[in-house]
Protein backbone atom coordinates (compact mmCIF):
# COMPACT_ATOMS: atom_id res chain seq x y z
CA UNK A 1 50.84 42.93 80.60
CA UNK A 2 49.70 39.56 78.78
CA UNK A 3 52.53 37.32 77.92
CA UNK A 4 52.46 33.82 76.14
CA UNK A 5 55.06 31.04 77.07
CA UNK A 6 55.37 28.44 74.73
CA UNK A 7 56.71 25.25 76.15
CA UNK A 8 58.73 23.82 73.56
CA UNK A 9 60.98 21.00 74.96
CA UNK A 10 59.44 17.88 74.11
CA UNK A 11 61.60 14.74 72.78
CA UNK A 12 59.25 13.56 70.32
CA UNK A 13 60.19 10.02 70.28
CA UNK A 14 56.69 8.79 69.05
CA UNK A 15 57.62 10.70 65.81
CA UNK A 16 61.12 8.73 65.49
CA UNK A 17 62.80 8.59 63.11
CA UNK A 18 61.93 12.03 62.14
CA UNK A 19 61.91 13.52 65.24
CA UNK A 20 65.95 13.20 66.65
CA UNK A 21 68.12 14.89 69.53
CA UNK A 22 69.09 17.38 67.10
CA UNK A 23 65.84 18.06 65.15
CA UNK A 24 62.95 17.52 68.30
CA UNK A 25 59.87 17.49 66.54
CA UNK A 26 58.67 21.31 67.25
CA UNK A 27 61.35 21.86 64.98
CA UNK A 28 60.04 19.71 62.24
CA UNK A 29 57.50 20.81 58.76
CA UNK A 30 54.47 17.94 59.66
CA UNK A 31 52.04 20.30 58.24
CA UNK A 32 52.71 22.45 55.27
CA UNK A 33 55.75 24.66 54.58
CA UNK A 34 56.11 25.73 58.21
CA UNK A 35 57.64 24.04 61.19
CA UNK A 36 55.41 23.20 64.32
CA UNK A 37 57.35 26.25 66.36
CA UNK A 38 56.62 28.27 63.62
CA UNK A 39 53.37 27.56 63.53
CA UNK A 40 52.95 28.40 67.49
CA UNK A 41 54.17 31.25 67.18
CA UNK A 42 52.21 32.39 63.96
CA UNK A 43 49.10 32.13 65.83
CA UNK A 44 49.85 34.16 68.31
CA UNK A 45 49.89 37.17 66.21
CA UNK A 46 48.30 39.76 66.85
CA UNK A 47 47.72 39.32 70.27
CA UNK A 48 51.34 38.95 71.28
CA UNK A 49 53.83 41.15 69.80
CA UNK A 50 57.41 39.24 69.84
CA UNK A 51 58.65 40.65 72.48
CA UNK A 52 55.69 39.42 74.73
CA UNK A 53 56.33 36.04 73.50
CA UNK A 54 59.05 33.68 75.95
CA UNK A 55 59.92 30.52 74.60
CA UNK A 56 61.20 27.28 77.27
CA UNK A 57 62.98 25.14 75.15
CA UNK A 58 66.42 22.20 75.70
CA UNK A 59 69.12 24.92 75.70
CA UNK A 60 70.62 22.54 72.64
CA UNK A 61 67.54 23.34 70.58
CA UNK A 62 67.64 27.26 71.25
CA UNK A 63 69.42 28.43 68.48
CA UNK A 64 67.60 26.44 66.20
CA UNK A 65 64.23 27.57 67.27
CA UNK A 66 65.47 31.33 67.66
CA UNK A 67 67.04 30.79 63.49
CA UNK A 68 63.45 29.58 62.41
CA UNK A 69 61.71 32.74 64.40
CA UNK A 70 64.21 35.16 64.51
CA UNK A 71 61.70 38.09 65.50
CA UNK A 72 61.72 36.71 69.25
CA UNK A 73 64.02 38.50 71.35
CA UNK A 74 66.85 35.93 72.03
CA UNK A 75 66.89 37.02 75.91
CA UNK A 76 63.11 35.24 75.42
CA UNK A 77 64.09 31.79 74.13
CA UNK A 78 64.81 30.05 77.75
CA UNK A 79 66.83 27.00 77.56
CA UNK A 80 67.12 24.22 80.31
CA UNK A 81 70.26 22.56 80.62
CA UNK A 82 68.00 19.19 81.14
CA UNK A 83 64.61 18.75 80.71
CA UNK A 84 62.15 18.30 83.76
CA UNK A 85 58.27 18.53 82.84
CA UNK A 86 56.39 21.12 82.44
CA UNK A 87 56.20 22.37 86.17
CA UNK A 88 59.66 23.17 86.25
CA UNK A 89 59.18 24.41 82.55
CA UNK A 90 56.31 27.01 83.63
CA UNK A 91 57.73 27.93 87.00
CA UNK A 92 60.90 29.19 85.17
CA UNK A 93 59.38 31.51 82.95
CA UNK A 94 57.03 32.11 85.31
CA UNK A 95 60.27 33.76 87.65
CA UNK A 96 61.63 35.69 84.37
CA UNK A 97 58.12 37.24 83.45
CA UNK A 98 57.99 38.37 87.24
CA UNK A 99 61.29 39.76 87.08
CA UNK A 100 60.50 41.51 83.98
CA UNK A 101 56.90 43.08 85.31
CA UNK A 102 55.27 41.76 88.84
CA UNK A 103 52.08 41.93 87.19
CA UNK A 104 52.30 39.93 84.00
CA UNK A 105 49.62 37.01 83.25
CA UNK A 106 50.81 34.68 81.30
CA UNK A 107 49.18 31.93 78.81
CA UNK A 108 51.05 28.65 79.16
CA UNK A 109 50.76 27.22 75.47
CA UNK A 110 53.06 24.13 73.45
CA UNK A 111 54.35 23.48 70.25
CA UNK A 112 53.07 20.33 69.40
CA UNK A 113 49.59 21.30 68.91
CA UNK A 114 47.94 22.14 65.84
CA UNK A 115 44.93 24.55 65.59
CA UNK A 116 42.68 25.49 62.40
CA UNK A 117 40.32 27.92 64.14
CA UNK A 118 43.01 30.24 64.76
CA UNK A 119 40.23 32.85 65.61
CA UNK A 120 38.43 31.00 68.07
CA UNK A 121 42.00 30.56 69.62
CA UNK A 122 42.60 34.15 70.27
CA UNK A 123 39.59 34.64 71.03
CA UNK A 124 39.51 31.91 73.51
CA UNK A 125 42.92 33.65 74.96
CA UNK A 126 41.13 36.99 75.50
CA UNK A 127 38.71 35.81 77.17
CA UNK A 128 41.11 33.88 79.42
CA UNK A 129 43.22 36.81 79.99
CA UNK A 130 40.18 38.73 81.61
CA UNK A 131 38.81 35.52 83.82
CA UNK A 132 42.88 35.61 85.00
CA UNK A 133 43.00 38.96 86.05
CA UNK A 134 40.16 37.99 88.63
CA UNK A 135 42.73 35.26 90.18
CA UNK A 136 41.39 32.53 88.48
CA UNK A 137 43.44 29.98 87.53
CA UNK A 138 42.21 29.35 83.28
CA UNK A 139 42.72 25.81 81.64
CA UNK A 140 41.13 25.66 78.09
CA UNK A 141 39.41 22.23 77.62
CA UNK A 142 38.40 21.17 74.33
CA UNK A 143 35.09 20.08 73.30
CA UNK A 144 35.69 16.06 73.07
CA UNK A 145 34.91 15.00 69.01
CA UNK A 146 35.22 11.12 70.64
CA UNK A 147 35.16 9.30 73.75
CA UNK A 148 38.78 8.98 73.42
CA UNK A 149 40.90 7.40 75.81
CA UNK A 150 44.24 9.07 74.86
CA UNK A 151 43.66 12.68 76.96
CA UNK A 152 43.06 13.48 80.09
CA UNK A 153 39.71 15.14 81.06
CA UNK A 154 38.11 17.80 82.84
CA UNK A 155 35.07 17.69 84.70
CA UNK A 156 32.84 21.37 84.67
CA UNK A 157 31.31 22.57 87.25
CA UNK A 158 28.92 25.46 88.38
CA UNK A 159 28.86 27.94 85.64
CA UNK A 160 30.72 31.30 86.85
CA UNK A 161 29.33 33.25 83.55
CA UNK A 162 30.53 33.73 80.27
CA UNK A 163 32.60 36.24 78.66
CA UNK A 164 32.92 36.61 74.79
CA UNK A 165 30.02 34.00 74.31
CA UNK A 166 32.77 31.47 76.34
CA UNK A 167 31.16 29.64 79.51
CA UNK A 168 33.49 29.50 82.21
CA UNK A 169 33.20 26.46 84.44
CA UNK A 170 34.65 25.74 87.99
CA UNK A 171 36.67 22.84 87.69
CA UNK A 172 35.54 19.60 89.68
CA UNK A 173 37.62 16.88 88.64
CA UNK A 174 40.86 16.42 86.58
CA UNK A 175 40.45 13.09 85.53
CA UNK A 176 43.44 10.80 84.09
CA UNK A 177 43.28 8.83 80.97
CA UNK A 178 39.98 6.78 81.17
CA UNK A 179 38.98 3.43 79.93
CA UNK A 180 37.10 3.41 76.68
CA UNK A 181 33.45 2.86 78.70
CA UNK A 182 34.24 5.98 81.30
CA UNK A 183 35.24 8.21 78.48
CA UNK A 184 31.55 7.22 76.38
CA UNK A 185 29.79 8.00 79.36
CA UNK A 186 31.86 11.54 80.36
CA UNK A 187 31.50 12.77 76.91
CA UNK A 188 27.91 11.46 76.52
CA UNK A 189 27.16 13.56 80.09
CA UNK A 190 28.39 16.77 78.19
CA UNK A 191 29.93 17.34 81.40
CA UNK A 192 33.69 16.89 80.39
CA UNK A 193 36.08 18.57 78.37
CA UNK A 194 39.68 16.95 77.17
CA UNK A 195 42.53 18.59 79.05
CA UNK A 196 44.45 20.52 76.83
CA UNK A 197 47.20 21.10 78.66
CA UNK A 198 47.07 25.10 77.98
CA UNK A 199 47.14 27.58 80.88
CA UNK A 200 46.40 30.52 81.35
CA UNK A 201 46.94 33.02 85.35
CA UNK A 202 48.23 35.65 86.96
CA UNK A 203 52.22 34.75 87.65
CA UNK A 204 51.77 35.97 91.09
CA UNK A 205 49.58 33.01 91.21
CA UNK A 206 51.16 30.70 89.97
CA UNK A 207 53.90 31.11 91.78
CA UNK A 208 52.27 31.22 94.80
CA UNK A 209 50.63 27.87 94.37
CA UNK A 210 54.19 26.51 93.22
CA UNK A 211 54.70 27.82 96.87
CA UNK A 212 51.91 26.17 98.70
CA UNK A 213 52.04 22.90 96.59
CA UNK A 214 55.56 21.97 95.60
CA UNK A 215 57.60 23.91 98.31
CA UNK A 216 61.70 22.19 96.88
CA UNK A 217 60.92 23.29 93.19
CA UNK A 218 60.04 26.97 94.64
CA UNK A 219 62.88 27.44 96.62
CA UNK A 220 64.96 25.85 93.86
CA UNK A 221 62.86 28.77 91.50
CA UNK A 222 63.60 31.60 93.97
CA UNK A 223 67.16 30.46 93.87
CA UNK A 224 67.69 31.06 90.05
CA UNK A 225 65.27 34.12 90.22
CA UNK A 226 68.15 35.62 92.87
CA UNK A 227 70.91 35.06 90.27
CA UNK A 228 68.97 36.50 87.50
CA UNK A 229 71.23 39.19 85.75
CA UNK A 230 74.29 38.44 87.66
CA UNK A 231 77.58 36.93 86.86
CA UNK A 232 76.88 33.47 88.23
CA UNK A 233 73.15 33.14 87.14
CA UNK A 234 74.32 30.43 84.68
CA UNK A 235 76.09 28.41 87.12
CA UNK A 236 73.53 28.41 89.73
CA UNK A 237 70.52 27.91 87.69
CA UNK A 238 72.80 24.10 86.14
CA UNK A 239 73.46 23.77 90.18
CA UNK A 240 69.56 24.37 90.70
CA UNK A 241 68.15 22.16 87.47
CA UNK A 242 70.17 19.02 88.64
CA UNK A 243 68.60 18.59 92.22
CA UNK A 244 64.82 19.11 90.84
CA UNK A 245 62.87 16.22 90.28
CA UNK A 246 60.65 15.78 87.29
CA UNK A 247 57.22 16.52 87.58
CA UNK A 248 54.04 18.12 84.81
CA UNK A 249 51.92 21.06 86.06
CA UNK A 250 48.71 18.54 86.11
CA UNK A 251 50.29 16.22 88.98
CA UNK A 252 52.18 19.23 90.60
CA UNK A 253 49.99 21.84 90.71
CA UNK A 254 46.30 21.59 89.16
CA UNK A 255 44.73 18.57 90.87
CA UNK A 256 44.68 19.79 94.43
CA UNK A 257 44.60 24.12 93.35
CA UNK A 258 42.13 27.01 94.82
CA UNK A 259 39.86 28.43 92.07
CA UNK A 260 40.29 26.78 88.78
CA UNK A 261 38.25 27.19 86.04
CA UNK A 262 37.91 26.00 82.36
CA UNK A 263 36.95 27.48 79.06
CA UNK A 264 35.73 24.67 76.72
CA UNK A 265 36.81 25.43 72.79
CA UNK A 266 36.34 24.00 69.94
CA UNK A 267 38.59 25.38 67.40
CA UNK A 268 40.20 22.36 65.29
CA UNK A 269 42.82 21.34 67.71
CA UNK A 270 44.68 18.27 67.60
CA UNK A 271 48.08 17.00 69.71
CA UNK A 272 50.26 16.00 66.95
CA UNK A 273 52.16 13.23 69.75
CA UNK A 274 52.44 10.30 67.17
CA UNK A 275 51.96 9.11 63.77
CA UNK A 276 48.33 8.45 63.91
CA UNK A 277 47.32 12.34 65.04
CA UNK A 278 49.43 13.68 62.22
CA UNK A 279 47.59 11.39 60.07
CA UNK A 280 44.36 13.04 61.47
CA UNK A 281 45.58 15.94 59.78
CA UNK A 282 45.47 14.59 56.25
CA UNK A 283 42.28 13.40 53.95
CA UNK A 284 42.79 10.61 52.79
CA UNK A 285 42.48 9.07 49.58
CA UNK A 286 39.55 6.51 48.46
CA UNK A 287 41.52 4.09 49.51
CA UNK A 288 41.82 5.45 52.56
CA UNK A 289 45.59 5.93 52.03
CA UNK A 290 47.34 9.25 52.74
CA UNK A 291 50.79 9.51 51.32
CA UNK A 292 53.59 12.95 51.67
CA UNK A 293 56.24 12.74 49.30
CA UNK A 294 57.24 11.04 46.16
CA UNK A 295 55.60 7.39 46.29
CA UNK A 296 53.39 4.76 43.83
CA UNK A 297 51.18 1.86 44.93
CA UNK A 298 49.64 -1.41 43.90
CA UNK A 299 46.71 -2.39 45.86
CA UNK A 300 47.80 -0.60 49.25
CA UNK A 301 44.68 0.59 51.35
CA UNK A 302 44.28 2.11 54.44
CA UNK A 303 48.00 3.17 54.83
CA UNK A 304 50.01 6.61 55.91
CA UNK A 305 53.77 7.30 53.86
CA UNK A 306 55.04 9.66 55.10
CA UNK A 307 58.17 10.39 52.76
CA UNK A 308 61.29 12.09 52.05
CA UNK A 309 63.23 12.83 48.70
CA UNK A 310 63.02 8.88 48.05
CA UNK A 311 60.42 7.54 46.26
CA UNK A 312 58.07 5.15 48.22
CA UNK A 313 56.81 2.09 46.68
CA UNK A 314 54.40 -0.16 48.32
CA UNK A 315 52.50 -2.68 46.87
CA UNK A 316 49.67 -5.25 48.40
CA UNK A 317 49.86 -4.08 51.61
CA UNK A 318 47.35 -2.40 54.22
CA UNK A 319 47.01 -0.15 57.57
CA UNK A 320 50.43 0.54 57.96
CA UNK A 321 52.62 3.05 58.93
CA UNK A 322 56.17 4.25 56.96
CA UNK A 323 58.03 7.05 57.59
CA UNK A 324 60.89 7.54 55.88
CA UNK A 325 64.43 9.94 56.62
CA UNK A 326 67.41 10.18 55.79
CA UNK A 327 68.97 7.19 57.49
CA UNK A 328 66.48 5.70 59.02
CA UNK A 329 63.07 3.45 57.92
CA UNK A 330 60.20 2.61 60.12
CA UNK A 331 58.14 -0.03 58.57
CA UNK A 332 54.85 -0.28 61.29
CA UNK A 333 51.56 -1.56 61.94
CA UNK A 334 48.87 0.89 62.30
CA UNK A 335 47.97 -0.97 65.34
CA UNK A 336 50.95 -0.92 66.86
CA UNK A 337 52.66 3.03 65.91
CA UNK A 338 52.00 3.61 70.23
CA UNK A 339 55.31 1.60 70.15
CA UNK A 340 57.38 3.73 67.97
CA UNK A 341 58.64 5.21 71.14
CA UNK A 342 59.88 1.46 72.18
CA UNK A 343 62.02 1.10 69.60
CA UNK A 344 63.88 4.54 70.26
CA UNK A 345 64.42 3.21 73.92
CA UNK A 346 65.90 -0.25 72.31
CA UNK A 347 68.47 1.84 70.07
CA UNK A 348 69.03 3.76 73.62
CA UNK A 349 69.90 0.61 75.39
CA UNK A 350 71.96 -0.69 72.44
CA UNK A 351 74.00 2.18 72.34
CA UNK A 352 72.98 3.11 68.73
CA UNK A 353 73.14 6.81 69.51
CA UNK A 354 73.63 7.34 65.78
CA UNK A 355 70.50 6.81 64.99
CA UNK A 356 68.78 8.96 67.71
């Protein structure tokens, strides 16, 4: 059976001050009246009935994320008592899915991307799901709109065919963030696709490259997996999570894997990871301003509000950045929002825990 794991654990701090401990950023309405979980887990529909959809989340966000979708099974929503990248992330679900049916493939998706073509999504997903079942390991890349420096890449290969009017490339290369020059000439070469970071295999696998590639984090796996059901599982899967060390799926797993292929997309996605993608998101005005919430301007250009129940007022000022909560104000320099997470680790090293 076809299962989708959303990986839901992320801290958010570029999106500070909205994004807290308490309310991580999947949690959060950035786009319309629904949160970014909610959102995730809209699209999956109809492929994915809720009870083939597992959630790996901070175990203090679960019961938020299980009140905003309360159709998922609450046995799905997996919570880690301390988060450790996405390989540990995907290699737990990947042990409950293969307790639950040796057989299962499962798409590896997150929910801090958004997606307008919903459609080509799915369909992208199906067609994944099929090159999977021949023991290919699936990453969807997305066809690059810029020679942006901010993703990692994927280089295609040899064509393997195409299914649903999707090529499906043998990966070559995964290639790290690039300087501005090597990302004009990948995208230029038509060669390249950005890395998505969505998955899609058999768990079998998976798990068997988790095996072969990162031998302490499977026997750590295989350790919880043993305790699944029983009186103790809780106790040994803390005992487990605090002697793995961090490490994503890309550095763990992909780089050095047998048979991986990608599906390039292009169906509106965007990683909402900071200010300036959820900006993307927007039209602006002519002014090139975009502002959410109550606000009025004099001669402001170029500028994103994002606003709360206050009125924002801004006058003479341009390509800027304000986001404003309840009890906190960032005040920022379009230039400079990469940095947002630098103040959160300040307010960590002050102790101001209040305001995190």
């Amino acid at each position: 059976m076809y299962y989708a794991v959303i990986l839901a654990g992320g801290s958010g701090t570029r999106l500070w001050p909205l994004s807290r401990r308490n309310r991580s950023k999947q949690s959060l309405k950035l786009v319309g009246e629904r949160t970014m979980f909610q959102h995730a887990v809209d699209r999956l529909a109809p492929l994915f009935p809720p009870e083939q959809i597992y959630v790996v989340t901070r175990e203090d966000q679960s019961a938020l994320l299980s009140s905003q979708v309360p159709e998922l099974p609450i046995a799905n929503i997996i919570g880690e008592p301390i988060g450790r990248g996405t390989a540990p992330a995907i290699g737990l679900a990947a042990i409950h899915l293969q307790k639950k049916d040796p057989e299962a493939t499962m798409a590896v998706l997150t929910a801090d991307h958004y997606i307008t073509g919903i459609e080509q999504f799915r369909r992208a997903l199906e067609t994944a799901n099929s090159a999977a079942k021949d023991g290919h390991l699936v990453t969807l890349g997305i066809k690059p709109a810029s020679p942006s420096t901010g993703f990692g890449y994927v280089q295609q290969g040899e064509c393997l065919g195409r299914v649903n009017d999707f090529p499906i490339f043998r990966v070559e290369h995964f290639i790290e963030k690039p300087a501005l020059e090597t990302a004009r000439q990948m995208v230029a070469s038509g060669e390249y696709s950005w890395n998505s970071g969505m998955f899609v295999w058999r768990v079998d696998r998976i798990l068997d490259e988790f095996q072969n590639q990162m031998p302490d984090l499977y026997a750590r796996l295989m350790e919880v997996e043993a305790a699944l059901g029983r009186a103790d599982e809780r106790a040994i899967f803390f005992r487990a999570w605090d002697t793995i060390a961090e490490q994503t799926i890309d550095y763990g797993v992909m780089e050095h894997a047998a048979d991986v292929v990608v599906i390039p997309v292009d169906m509106g996605w965007t990683d909402v990871g900071n200010w300036a993608s959820l900006a993307e998101l927007y039209s602006p005005n002519q002014e090139g301003n975009i502002f959410i919430g109550p606000h009025t301007e004099i001669d402001t250009h170029h500028s994103f509000v994002f606003g709360g129940k206050r009125l924002v007022a801004t006058i003479g000022v341009q390509d800027i950045v304000i986001v404003d909560s309840e009890d906190a104000l960032l005040v920022c320099a379009k230039t400079r929002e990469q940095e947002v997470r630098d103040i959160v680790e300040r307010l960590k090293t002050n102790g101001d825990s209040q305001w995190l």
